[in-house]
Protein backbone atom coordinates (compact mmCIF):
# COMPACT_ATOMS: atom_id res chain seq x y z
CA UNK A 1 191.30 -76.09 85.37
CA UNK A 2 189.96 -72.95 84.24
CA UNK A 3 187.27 -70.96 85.74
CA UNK A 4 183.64 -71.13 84.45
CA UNK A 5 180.33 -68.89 85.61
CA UNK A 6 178.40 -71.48 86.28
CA UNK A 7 174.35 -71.96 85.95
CA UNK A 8 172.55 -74.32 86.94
CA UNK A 9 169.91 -75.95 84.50
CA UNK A 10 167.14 -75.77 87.27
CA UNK A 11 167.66 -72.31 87.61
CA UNK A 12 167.64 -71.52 83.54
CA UNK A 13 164.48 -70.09 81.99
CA UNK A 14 162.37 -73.63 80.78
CA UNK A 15 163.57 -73.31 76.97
CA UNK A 16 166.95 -73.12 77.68
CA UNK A 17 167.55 -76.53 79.33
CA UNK A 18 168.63 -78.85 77.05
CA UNK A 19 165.77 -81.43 77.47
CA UNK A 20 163.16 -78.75 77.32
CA UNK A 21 165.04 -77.26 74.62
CA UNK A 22 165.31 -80.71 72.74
CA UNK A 23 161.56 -81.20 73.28
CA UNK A 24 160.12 -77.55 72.15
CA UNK A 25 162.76 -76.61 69.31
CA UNK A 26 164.24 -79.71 68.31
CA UNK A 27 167.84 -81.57 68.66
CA UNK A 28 169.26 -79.79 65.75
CA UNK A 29 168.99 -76.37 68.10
CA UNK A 30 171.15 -77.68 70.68
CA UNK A 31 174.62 -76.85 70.76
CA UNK A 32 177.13 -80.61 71.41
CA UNK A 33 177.79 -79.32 74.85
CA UNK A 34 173.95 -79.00 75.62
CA UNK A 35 173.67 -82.58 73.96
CA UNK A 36 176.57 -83.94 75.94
CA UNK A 37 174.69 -82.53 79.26
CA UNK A 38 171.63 -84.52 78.13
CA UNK A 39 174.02 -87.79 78.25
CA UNK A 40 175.41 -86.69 81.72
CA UNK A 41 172.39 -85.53 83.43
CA UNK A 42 174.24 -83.50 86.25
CA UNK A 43 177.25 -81.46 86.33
CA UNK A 44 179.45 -81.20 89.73
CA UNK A 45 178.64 -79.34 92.94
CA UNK A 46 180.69 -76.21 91.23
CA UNK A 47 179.59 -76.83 87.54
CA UNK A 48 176.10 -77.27 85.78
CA UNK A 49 176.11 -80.03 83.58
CA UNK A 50 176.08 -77.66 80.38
CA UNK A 51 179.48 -76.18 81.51
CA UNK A 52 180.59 -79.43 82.78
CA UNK A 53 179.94 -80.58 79.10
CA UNK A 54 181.47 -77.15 77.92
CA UNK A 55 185.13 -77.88 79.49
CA UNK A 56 185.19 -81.43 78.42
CA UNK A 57 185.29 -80.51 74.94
CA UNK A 58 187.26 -77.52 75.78
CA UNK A 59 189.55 -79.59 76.64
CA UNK A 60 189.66 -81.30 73.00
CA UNK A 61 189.54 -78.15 70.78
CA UNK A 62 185.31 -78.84 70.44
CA UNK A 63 186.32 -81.59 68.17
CA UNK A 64 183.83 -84.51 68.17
CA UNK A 65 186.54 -86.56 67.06
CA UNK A 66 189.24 -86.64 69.56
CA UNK A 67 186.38 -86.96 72.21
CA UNK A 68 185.30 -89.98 70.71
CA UNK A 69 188.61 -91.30 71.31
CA UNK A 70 188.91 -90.75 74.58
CA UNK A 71 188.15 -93.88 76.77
CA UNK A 72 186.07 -94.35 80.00
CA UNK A 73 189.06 -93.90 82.11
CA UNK A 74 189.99 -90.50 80.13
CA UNK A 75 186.51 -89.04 80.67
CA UNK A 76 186.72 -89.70 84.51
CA UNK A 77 189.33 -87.64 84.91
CA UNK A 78 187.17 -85.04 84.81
CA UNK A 79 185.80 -83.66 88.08
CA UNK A 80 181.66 -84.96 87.87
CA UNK A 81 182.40 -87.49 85.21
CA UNK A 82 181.89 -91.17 87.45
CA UNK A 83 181.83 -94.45 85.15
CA UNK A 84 178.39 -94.29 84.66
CA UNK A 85 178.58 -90.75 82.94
CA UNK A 86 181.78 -91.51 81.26
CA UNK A 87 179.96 -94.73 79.84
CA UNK A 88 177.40 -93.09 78.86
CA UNK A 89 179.33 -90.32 76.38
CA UNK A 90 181.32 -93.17 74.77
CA UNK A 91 178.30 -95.49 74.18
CA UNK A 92 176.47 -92.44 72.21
CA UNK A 93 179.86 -91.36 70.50
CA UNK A 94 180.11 -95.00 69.40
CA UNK A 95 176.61 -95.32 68.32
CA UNK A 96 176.89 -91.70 66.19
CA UNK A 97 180.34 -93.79 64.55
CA UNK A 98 178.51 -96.91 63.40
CA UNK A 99 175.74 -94.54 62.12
CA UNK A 100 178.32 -93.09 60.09
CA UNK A 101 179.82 -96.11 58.62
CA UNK A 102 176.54 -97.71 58.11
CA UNK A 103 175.07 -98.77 54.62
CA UNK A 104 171.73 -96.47 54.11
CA UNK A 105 168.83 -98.92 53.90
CA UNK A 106 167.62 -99.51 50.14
CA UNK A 107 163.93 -98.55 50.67
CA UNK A 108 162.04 -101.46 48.53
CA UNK A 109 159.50 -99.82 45.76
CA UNK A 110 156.27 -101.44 44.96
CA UNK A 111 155.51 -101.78 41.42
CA UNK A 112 153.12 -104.72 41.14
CA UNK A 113 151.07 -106.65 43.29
CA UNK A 114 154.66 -109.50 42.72
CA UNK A 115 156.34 -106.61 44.57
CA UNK A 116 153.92 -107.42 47.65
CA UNK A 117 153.98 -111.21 47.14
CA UNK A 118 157.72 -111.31 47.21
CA UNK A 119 157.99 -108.63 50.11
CA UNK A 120 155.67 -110.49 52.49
CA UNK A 121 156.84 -114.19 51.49
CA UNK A 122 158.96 -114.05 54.50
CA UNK A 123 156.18 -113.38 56.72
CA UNK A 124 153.27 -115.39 55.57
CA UNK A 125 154.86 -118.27 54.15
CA UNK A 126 153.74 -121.39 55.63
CA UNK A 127 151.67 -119.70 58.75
CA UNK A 128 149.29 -122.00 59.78
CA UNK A 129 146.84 -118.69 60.81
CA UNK A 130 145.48 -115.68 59.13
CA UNK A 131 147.32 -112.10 59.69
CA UNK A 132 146.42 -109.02 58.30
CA UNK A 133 149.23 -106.47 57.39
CA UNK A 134 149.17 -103.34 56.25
CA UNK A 135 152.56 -102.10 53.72
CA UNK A 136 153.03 -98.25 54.78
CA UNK A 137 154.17 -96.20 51.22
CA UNK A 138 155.83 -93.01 50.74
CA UNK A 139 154.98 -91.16 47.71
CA UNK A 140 157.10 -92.65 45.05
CA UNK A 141 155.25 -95.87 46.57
CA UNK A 142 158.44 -97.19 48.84
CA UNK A 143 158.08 -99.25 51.70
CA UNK A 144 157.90 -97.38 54.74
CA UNK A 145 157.36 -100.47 57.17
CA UNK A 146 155.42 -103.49 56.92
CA UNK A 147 152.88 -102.87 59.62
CA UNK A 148 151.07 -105.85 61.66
CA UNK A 149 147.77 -105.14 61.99
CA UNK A 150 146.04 -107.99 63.48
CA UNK A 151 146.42 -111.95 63.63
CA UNK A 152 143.67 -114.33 64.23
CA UNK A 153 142.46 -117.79 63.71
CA UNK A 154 142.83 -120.52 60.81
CA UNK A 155 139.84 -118.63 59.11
CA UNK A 156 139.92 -114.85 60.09
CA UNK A 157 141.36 -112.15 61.48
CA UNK A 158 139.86 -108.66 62.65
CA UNK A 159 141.18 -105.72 60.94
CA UNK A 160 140.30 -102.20 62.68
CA UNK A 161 140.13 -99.26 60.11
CA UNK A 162 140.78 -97.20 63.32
CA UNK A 163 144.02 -98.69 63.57
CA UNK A 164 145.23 -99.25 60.10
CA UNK A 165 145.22 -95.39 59.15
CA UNK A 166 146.14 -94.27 63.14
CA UNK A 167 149.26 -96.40 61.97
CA UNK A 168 149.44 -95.00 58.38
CA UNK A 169 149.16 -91.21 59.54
CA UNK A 170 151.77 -91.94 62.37
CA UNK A 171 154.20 -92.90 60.20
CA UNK A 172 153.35 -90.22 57.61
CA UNK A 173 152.19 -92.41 54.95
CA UNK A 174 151.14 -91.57 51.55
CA UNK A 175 149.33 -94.88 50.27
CA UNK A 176 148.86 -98.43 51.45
CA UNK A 177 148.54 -101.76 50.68
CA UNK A 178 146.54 -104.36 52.75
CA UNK A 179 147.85 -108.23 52.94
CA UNK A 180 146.30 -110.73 54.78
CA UNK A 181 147.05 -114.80 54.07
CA UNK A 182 144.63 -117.91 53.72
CA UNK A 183 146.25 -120.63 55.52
CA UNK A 184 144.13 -122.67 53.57
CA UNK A 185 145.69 -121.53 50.20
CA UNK A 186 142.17 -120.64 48.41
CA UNK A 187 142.75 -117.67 46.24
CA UNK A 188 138.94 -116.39 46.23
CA UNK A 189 138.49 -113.58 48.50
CA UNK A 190 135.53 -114.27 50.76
CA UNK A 191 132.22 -112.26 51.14
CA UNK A 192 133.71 -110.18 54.38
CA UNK A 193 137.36 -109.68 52.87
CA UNK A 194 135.58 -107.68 50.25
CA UNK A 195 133.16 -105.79 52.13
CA UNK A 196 136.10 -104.78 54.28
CA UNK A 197 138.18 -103.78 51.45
CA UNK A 198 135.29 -101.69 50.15
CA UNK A 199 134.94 -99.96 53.46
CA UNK A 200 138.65 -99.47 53.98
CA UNK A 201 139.22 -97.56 50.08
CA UNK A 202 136.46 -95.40 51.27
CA UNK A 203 137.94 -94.05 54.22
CA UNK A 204 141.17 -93.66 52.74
CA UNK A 205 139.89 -91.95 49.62
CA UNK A 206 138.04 -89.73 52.92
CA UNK A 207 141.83 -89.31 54.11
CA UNK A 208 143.56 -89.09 50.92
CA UNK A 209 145.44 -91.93 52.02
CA UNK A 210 144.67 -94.53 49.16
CA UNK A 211 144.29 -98.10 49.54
CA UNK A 212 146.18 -99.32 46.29
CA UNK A 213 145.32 -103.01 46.59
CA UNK A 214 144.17 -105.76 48.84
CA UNK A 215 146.80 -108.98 48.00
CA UNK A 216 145.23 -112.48 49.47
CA UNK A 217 148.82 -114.68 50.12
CA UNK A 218 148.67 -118.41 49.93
CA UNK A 219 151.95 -120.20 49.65
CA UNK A 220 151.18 -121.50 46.19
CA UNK A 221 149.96 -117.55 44.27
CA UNK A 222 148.15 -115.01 45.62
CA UNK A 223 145.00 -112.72 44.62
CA UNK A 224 145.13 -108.44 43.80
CA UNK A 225 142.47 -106.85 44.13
CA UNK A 226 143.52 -104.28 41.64
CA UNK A 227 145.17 -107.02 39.26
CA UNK A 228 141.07 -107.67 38.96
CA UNK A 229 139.74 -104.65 38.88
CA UNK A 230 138.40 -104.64 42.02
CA UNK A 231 139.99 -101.49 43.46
């Protein structure tokens, strides 16, 4: 084994350990040995878990690949590498492969109030009480997520303004669309769901976060607000 000068994270300055590091500049600044030491936590009573990271992948030319695979038994071999640390590397090398190999998600783009109707049939259909969601958009109107917001009883639900755009702005919305159901499958919006759609364009015209409509889902049709002008 060769010989490596060996500090210890505890005694590096505060942005150069790697969870610091990770935290103040990002994990795209740390180096795959500082990354492996986040997965192995300590090093060995001679080696800081940086250059206990450091030889491992000496030890495989600093290619990802062949570390990835190397088994559980293969890590442990190492000096400071038990099963749980060993288990740990090859769980996050196999996670980075199926993130590789994986399909990228088809974002779903909203075009028409059908759009929401079909999006949320799988949510709303045949609930027997009210919930309020709230469709998170990007700019070129894409789903983002379909965001719960509140559920209630067979006649209401409560939706907090605080709440929908705390949601919107964390995940860097651009525009949203509010859905709520009538288990009772009447289409008119009531006296509050328009008062609340009123208040909720104005403080997202106050945000520059638009409301772009308000869909009412029964299981028979549903109602836009901006199919009718009222948005």
């Amino acid at each position: 084994m060769e010989d490596y000068i060996s500090i210890r994270i505890s005694a590096l300055a505060e942005e150069d350990r790697p969870r610091e590091k990770l935290l103040l500049r990002g994990k795209g600044n740390l180096s795959d040995a500082e990354l492996i030491a986040i997965l192995i936590g300590s090093g060995s009573r001679s080696l800081s878990a940086v250059d206990l990271a450091k030889h491992i992948l000496h030890s495989v030319d600093n290619d990802l690949a062949r570390l990835a695979r190397m088994s559980v038994n293969d890590l442990k071999k190492f000096k400071g590498i038990g099963e749980a640390k060993a288990i740990s590397i090859v769980s996050a090398l196999e996670l980075g492969r199926r993130r590789k190999t994986a399909d990228p998600q088809k974002k779903i783009k909203i075009s028409c109030s059908g759009d929401v109707y079909e999006l949320m049939r799988g949510e709303l259909l045949d609930e027997s009480i009210e919930y309020f969601y709230a469709l998170l958009l990007n700019r070129n109107n894409q789903v983002i997520k379909k965001q719960l917001i509140s559920q209630g009883g067979t006649s209401a639900t409560i939706a907090d303004p605080k709440l929908i755009f705390k949601y919107a702005m964390e995940n860097l919305a651009s525009a949203l669309i509010l859905v709520h159901n009538h288990p009772s499958g009447n289409l008119k919006p009531s006296a509050s769901d328009i008062s609340l759609t009123k208040k909720l364009c104005l403080v997202g015209k106050n945000l520059e976060l638009p409301v772009l409509d308000h869909v009412i889902f029964t299981d028979l049709g549903y109602f836009s607000f901006a199919d009718e002008g009222m948005i």
